[in-house]
N, C-alpha and C. Protein backbone atom coordinates (compact mmCIF):
# COMPACT_ATOMS: atom_id res chain seq x y z
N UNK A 1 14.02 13.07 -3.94
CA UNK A 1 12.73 13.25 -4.57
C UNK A 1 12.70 12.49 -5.89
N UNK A 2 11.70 12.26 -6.35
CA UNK A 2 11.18 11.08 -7.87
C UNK A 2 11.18 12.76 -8.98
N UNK A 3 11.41 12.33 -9.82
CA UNK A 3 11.39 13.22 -11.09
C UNK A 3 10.97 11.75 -12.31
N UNK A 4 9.95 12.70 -13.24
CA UNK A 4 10.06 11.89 -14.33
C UNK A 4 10.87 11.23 -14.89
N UNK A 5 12.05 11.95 -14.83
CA UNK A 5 13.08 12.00 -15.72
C UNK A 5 14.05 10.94 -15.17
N UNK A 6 13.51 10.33 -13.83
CA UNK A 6 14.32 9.61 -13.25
C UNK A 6 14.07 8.19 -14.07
N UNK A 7 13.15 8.05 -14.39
CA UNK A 7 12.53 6.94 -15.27
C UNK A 7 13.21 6.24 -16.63
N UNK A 8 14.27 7.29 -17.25
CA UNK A 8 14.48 7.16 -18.50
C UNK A 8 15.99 6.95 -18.56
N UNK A 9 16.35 7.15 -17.03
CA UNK A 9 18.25 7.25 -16.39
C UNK A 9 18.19 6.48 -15.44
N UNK A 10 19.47 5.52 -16.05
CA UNK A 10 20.00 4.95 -14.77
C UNK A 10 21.13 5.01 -13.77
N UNK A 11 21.02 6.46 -13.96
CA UNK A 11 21.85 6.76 -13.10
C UNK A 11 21.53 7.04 -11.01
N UNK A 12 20.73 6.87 -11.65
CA UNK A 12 19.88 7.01 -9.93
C UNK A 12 18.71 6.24 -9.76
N UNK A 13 18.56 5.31 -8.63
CA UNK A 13 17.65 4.61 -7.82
C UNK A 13 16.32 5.01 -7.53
N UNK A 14 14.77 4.63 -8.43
CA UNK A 14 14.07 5.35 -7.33
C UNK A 14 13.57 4.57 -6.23
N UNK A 15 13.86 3.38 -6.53
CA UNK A 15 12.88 2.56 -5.64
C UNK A 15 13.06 3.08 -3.91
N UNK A 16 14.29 3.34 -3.57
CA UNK A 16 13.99 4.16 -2.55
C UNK A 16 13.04 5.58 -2.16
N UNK A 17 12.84 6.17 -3.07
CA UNK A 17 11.41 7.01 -2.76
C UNK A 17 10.02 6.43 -2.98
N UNK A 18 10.27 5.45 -3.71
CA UNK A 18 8.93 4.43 -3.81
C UNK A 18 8.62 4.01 -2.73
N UNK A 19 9.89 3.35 -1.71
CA UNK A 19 9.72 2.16 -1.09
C UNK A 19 8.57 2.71 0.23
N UNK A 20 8.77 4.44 0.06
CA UNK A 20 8.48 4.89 1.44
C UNK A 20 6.57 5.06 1.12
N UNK A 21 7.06 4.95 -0.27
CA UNK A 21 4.96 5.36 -0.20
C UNK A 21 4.26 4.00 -0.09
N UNK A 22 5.03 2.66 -0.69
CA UNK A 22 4.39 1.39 -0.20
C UNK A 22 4.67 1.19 0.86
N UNK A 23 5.10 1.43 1.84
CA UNK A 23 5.67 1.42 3.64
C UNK A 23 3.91 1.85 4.21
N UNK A 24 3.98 2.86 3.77
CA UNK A 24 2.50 3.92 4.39
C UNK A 24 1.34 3.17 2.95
N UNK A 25 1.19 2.47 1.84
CA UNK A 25 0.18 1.89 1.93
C UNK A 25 0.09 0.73 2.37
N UNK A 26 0.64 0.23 3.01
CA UNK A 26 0.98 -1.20 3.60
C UNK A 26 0.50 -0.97 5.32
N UNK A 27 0.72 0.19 6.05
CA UNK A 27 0.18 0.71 7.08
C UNK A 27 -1.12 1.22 7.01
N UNK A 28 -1.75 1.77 5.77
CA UNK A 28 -3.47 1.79 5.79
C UNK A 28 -3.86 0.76 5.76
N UNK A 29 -3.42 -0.44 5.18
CA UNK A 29 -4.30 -1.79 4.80
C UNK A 29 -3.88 -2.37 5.91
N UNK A 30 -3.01 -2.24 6.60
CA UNK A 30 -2.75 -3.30 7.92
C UNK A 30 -4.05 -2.70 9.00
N UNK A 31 -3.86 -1.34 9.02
CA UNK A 31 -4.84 -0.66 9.53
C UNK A 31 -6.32 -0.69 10.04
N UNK A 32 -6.43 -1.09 7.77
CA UNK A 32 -7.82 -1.36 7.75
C UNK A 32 -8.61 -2.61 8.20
N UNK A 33 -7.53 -3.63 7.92
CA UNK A 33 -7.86 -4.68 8.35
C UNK A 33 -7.77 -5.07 9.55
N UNK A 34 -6.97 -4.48 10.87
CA UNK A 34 -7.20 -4.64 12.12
C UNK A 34 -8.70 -4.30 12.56
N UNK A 35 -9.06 -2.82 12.25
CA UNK A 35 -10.21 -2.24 12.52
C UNK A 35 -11.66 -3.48 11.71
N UNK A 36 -11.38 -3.94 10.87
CA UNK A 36 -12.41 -4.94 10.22
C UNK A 36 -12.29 -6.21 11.51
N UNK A 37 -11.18 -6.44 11.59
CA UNK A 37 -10.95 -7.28 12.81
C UNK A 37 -11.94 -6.97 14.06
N UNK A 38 -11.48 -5.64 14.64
CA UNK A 38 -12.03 -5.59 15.43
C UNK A 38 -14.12 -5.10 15.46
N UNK A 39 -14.02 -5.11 14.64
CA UNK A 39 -15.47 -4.89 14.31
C UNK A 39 -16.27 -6.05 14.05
N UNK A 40 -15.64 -7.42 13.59
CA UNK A 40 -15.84 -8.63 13.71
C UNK A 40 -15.56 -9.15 15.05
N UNK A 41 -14.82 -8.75 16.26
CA UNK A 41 -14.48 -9.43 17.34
C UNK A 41 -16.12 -8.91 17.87
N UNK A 42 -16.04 -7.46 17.66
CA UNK A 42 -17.51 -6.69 18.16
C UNK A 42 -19.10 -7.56 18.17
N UNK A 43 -18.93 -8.41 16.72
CA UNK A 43 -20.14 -9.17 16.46
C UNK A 43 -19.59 -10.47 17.21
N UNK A 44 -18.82 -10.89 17.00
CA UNK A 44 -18.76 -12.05 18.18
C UNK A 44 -18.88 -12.00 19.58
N UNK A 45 -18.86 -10.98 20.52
CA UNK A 45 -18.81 -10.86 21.51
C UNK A 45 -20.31 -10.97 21.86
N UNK A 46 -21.33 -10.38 21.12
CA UNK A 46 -22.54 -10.85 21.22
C UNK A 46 -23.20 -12.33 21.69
N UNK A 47 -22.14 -12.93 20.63
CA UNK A 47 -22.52 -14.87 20.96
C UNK A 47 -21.51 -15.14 22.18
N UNK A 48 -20.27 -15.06 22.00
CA UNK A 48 -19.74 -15.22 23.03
C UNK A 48 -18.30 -14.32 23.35
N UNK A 49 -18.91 -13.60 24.24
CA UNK A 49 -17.81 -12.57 24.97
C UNK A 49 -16.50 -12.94 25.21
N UNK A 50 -16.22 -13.90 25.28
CA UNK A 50 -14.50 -14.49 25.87
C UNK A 50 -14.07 -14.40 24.39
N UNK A 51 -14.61 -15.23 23.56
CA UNK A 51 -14.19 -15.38 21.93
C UNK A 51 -14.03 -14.12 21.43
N UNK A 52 -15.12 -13.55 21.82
CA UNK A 52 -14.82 -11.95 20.66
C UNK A 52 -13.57 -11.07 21.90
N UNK A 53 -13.62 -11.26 22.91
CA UNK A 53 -12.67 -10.43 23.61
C UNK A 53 -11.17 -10.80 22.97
N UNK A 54 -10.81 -11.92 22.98
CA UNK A 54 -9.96 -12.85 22.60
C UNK A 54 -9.77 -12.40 21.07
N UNK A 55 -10.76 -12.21 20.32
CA UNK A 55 -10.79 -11.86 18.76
C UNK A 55 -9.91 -10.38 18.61
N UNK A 56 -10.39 -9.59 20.04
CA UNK A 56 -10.09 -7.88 19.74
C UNK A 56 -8.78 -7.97 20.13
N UNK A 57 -8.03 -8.88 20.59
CA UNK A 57 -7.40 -8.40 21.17
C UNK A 57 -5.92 -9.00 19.97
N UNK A 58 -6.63 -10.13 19.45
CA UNK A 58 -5.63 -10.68 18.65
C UNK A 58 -5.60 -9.86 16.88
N UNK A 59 -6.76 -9.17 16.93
CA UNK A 59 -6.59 -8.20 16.07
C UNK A 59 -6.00 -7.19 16.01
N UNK A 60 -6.04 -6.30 17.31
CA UNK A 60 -4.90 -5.21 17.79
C UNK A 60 -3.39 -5.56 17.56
N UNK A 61 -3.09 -6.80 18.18
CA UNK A 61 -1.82 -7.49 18.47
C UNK A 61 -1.58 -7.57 16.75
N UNK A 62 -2.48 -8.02 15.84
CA UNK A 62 -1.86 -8.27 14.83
C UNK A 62 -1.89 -6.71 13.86
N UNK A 63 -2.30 -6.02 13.99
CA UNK A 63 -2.07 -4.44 13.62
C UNK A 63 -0.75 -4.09 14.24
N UNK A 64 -0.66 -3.88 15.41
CA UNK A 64 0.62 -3.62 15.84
C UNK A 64 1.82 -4.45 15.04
N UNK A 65 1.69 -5.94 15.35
CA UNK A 65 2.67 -6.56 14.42
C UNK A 65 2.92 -6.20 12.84
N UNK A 66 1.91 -6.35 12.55
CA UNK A 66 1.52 -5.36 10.71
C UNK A 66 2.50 -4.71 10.81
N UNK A 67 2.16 -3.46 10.99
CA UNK A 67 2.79 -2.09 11.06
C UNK A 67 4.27 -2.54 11.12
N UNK A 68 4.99 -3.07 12.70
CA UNK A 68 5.96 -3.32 12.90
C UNK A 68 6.91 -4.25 11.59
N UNK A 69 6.38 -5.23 10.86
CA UNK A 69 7.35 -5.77 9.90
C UNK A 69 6.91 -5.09 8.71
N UNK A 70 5.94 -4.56 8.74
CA UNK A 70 6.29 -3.52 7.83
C UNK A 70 7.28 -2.27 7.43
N UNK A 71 7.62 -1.87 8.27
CA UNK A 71 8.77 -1.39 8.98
C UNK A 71 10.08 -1.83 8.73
N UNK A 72 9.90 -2.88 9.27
CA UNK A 72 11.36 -3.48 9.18
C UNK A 72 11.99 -3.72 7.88
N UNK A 73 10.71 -4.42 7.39
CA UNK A 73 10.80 -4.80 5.54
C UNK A 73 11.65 -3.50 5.22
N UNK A 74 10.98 -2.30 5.03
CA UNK A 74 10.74 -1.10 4.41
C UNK A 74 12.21 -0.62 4.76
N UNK A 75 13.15 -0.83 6.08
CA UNK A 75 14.27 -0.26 6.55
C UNK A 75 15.49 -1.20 5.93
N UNK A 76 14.86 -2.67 5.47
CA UNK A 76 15.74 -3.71 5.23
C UNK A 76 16.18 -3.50 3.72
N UNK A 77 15.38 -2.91 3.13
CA UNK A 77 15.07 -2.65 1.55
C UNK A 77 15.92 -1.50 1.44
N UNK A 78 15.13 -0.51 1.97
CA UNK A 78 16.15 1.24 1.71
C UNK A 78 18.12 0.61 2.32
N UNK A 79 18.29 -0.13 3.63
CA UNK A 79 19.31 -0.75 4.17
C UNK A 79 20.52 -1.12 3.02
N UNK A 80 19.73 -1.95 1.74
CA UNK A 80 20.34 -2.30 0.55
C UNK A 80 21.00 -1.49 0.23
N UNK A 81 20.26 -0.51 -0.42
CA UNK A 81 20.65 0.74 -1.28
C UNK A 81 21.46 1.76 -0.77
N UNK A 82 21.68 1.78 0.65
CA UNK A 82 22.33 2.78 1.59
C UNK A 82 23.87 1.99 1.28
N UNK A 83 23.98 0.89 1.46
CA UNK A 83 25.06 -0.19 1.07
C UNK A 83 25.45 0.20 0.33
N UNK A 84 24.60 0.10 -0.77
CA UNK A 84 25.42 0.22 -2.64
C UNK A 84 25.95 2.00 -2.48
N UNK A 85 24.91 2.64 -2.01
CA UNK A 85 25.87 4.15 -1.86
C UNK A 85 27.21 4.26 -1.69
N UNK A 86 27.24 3.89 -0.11
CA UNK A 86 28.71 3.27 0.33
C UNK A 86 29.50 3.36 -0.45
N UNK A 87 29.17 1.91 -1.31
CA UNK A 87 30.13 1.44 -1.84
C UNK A 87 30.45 2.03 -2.37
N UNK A 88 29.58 2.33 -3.32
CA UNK A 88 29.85 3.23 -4.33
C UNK A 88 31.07 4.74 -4.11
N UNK A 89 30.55 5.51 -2.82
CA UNK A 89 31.25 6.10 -2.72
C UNK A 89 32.75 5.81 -2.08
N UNK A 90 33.01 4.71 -1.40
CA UNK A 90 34.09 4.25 -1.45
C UNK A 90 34.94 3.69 -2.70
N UNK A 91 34.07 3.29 -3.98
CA UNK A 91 35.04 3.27 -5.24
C UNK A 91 35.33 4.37 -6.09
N UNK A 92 34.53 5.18 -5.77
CA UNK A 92 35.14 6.96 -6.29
C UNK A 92 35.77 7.62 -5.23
N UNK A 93 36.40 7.29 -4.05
CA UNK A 93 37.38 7.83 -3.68
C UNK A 93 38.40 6.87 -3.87
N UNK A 94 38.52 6.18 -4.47
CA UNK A 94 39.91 5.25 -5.00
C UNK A 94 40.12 4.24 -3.70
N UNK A 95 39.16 3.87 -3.25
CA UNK A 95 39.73 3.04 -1.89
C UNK A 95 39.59 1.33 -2.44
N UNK A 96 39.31 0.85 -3.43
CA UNK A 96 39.30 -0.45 -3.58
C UNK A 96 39.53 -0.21 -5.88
């Protein structure tokens, strides 16, 4: 958990409790912008149906993708810090 107090010590990391609330705003805006997508494929399909079908579908595809390296980012980042734990706790048990 984040405490104020974490702010003023460096003895502890927060960016790992950060990392998880930009993870999930990074999944509303991928979100939002698929759904804008697809609400624009909606007005194209009017002029031409293949284009806007083609539009919805590459908007979905790119929400799904969103989400997904968002993800990854978000696991690659916390991944770091799980490392430095490690380590860390491998140099307070005297192993290096």
């Amino acid at each position: 958990m984040f405490y104020i107090g974490d702010l003023f010590q460096w003895e502890r990391f927060i960016t790992p409790s950060i990392i998880k609330l930009f993870y999930w705003l990074v999944v509303v805006i991928v979100i939002l912008g698929g759904l804008s997508g697809l609400v624009t494929a909606l007005g194209v399909m009017t002029l031409n149906p293949v284009a806007g079908a083609l539009t919805a579908v590459a908007s979905f595809a790119g929400m799904l993708l969103g989400i997904l390296f968002a993800r990854i980012v978000a696991e690659f980042i916390l991944m770091v810090f799980r490392i430095n734990e490690h380590l860390a706790a491998i140099r307070n048990r005297g192993g290096m």
